[in-house]
Protein backbone atom coordinates (compact mmCIF):
# COMPACT_ATOMS: atom_id res chain seq x y z
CA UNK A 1 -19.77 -5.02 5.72
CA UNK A 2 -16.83 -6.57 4.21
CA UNK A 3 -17.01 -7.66 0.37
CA UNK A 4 -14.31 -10.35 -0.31
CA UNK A 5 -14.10 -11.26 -3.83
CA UNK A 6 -12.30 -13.77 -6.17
CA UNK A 7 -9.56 -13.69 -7.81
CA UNK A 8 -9.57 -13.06 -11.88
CA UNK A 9 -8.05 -14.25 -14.84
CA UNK A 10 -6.03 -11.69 -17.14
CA UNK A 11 -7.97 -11.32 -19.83
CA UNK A 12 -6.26 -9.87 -23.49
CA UNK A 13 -9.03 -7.69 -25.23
CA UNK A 14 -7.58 -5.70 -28.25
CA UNK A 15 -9.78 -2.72 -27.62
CA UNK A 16 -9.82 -2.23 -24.18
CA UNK A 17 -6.06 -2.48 -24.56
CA UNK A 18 -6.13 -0.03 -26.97
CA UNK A 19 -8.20 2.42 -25.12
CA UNK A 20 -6.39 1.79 -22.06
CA UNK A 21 -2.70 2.61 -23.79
CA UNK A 22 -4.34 5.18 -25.07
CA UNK A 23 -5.24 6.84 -21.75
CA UNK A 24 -1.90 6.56 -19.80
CA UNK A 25 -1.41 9.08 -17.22
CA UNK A 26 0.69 11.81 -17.68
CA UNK A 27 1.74 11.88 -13.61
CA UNK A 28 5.04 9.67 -12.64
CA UNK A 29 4.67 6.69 -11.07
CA UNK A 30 3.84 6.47 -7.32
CA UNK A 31 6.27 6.64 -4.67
CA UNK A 32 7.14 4.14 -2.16
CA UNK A 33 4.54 3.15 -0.03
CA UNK A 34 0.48 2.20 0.43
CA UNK A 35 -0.60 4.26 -2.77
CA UNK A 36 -4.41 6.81 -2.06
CA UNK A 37 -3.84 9.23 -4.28
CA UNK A 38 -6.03 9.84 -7.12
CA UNK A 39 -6.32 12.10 -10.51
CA UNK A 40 -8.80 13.04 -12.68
CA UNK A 41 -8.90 11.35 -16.84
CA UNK A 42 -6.81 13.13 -18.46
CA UNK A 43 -7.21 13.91 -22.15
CA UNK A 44 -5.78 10.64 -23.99
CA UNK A 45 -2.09 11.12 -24.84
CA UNK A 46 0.33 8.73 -26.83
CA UNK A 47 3.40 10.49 -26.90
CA UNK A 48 4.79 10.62 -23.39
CA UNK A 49 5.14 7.45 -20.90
CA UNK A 50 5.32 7.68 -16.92
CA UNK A 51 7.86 6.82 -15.40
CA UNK A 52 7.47 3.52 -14.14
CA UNK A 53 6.87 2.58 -10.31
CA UNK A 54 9.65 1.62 -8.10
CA UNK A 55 9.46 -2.18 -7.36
CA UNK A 56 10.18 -2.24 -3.48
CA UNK A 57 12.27 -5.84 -3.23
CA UNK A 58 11.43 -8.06 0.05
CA UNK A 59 12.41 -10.28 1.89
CA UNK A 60 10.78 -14.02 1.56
CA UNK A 61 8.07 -13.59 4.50
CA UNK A 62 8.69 -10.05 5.39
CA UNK A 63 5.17 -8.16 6.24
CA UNK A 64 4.57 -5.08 4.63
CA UNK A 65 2.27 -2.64 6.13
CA UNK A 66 -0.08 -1.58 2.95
CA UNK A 67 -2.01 1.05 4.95
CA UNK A 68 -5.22 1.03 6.54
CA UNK A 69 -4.93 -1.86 8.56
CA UNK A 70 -3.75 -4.21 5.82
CA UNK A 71 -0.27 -6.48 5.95
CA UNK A 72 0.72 -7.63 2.57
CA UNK A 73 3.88 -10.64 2.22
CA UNK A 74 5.29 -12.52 -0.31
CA UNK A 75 6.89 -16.00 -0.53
CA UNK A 76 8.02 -18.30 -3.12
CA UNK A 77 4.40 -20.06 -2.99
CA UNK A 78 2.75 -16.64 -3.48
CA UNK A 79 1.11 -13.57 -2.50
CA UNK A 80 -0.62 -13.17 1.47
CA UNK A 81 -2.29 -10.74 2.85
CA UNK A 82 -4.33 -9.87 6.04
CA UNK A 83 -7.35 -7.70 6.57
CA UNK A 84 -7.69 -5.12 9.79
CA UNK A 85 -9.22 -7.99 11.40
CA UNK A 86 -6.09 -10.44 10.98
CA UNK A 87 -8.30 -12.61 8.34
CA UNK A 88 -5.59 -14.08 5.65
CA UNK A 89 -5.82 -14.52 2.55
CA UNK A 90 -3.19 -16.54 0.03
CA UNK A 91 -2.98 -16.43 -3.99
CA UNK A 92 -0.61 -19.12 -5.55
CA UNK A 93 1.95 -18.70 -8.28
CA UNK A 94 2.89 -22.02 -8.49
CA UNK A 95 -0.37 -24.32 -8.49
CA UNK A 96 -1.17 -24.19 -11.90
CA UNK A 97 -4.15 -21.08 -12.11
CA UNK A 98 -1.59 -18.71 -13.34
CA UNK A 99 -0.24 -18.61 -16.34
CA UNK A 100 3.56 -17.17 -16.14
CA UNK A 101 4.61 -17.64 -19.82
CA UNK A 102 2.87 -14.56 -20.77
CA UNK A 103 2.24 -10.82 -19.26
CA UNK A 104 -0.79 -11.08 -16.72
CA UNK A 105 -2.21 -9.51 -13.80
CA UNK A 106 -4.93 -10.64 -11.40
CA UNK A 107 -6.83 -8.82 -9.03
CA UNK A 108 -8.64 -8.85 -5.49
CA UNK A 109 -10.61 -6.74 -3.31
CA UNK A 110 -12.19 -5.89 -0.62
CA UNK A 111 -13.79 -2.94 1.34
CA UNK A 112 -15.93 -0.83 3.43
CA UNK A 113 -17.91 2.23 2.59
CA UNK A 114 -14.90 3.94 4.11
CA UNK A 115 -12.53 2.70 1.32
CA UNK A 116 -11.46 -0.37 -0.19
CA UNK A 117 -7.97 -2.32 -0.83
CA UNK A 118 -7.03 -4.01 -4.06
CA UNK A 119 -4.04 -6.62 -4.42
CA UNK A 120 -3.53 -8.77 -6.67
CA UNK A 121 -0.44 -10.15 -8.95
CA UNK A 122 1.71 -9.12 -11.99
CA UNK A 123 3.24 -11.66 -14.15
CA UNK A 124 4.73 -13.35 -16.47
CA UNK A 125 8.04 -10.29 -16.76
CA UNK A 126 10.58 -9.14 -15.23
CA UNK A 127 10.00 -5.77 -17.25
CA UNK A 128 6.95 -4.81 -14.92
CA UNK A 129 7.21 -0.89 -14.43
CA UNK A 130 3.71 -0.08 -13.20
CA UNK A 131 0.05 -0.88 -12.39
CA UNK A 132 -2.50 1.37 -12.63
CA UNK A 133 -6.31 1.36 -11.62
CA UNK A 134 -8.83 3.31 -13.19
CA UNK A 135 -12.04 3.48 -11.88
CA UNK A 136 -15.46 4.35 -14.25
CA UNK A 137 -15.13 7.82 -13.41
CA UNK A 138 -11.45 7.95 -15.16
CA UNK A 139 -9.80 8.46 -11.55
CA UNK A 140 -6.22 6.72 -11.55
CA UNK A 141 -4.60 4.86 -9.04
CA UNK A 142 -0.77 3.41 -9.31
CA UNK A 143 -0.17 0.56 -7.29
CA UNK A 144 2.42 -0.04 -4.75
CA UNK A 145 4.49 -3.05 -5.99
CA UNK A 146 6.98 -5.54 -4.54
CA UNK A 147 9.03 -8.62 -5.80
CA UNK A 148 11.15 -11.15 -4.05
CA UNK A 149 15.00 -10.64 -4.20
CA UNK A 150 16.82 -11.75 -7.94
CA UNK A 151 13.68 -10.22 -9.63
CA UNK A 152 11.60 -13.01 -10.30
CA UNK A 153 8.53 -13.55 -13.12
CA UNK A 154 6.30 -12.07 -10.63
CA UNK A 155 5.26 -9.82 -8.13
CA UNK A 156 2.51 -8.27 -6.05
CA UNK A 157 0.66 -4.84 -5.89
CA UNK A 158 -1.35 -3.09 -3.98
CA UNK A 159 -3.66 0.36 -3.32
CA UNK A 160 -6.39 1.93 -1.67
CA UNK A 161 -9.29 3.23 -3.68
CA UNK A 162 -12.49 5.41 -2.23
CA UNK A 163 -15.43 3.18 -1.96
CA UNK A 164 -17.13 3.01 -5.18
CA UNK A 165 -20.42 5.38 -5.97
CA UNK A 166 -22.97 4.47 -8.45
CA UNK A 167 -22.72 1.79 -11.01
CA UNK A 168 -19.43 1.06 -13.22
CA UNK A 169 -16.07 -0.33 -12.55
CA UNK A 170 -12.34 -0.92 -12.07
CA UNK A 171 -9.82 -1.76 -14.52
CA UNK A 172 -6.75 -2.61 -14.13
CA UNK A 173 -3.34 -2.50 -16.25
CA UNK A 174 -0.09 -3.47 -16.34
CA UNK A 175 2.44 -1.51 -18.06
CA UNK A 176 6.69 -2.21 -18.27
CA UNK A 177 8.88 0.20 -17.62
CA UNK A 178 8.81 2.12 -20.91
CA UNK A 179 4.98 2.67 -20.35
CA UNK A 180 3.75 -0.17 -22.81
CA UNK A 181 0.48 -1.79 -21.84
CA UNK A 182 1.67 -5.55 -20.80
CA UNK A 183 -2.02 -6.97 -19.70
CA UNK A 184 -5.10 -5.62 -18.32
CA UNK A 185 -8.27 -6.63 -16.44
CA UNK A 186 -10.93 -4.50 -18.61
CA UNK A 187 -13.73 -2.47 -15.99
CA UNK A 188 -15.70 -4.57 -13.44
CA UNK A 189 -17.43 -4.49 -10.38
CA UNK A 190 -15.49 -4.40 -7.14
């Protein structure tokens, strides 16, 4: 069974951004490609930043395969994406909902109990270095990430996660390319 879900709003909470900074990953940032790898918390750490991610640049339209079945492209309207069963989906950068005059980054799901795949977009810099997921049992995720040519205000990301178990969440962050937290979705449901 397939669990689509809606987009959310960046959301700026001083202590979950705090805690969040606080528990940056000590690993480098994740190579090119659909991202499944995952780490255990590691103790919290302040002195030492990842590096950041590499931001693959494509073409206006070009499908990327994200793994698992999903195609992710981008165009000057926004982020698409297709599921395994060709179902697309569309999140605008330009009507309005998103708010590119500050650091953002939205999020979107969906799954099976085999796994699920998160998208979503960053925003509102050109200084994005990373984004991270980290689920309720202090498991990481970086993101894959891509941007239209000339670097733009905005890009997309994406990774696979293992279905979730028990009750808790997902947050997500976006950090630049020094390792500074940018903007974060605190922990919910996915």
């Amino acid at each position: 069974m397939k669990k689509h879900l809606p987009a959310t709003a960046a959301v700026a909470v001083a202590a979950v951004a705090a805690s969040l900074a606080l528990a940056a990953p000590s690993a480098a940032g994740a190579a090119p490609g659909p991202s499944t790898a995952t780490t255990a918390a590691a103790p919290a750490r302040t002195a030492t930043a990842p590096a950041p991610a590499r931001i693959r640049t494509v073409r206006p339209g070009e499908r990327v395969d994200a793994g698992r079945g999903y195609t992710v492209w981008l165009t000057k309207e926004g982020k698409h994406w297709a599921d395994p069963d060709g179902f697309e989906n569309f999140r605008s950068v330009v009507d309005g909902n998103v708010d590119r005059s500050e650091p953002g980054v939205s999020h979107q799901s969906e799954g099976t109990a085999e796994g699920v795949f998160h998208s979503g977009l960053f925003y509102g810099t050109t200084r994005a270095g990373r984004v991270e997921l980290t689920d309720s049992g202090g498991r990481r995720t970086v993101a894959t990430l891509l941007a239209l040519p000339g670097r733009p205000d905005w890009g997309v990301w994406y990774a696979h996660t293992p279905a979730p178990t028990g009750k808790g969440g997902l947050a997500v962050a976006l950090y630049d390319r020094r390792g500074a937290l940018l903007a974060d979705l605190p922990a919910g449901p996915f």
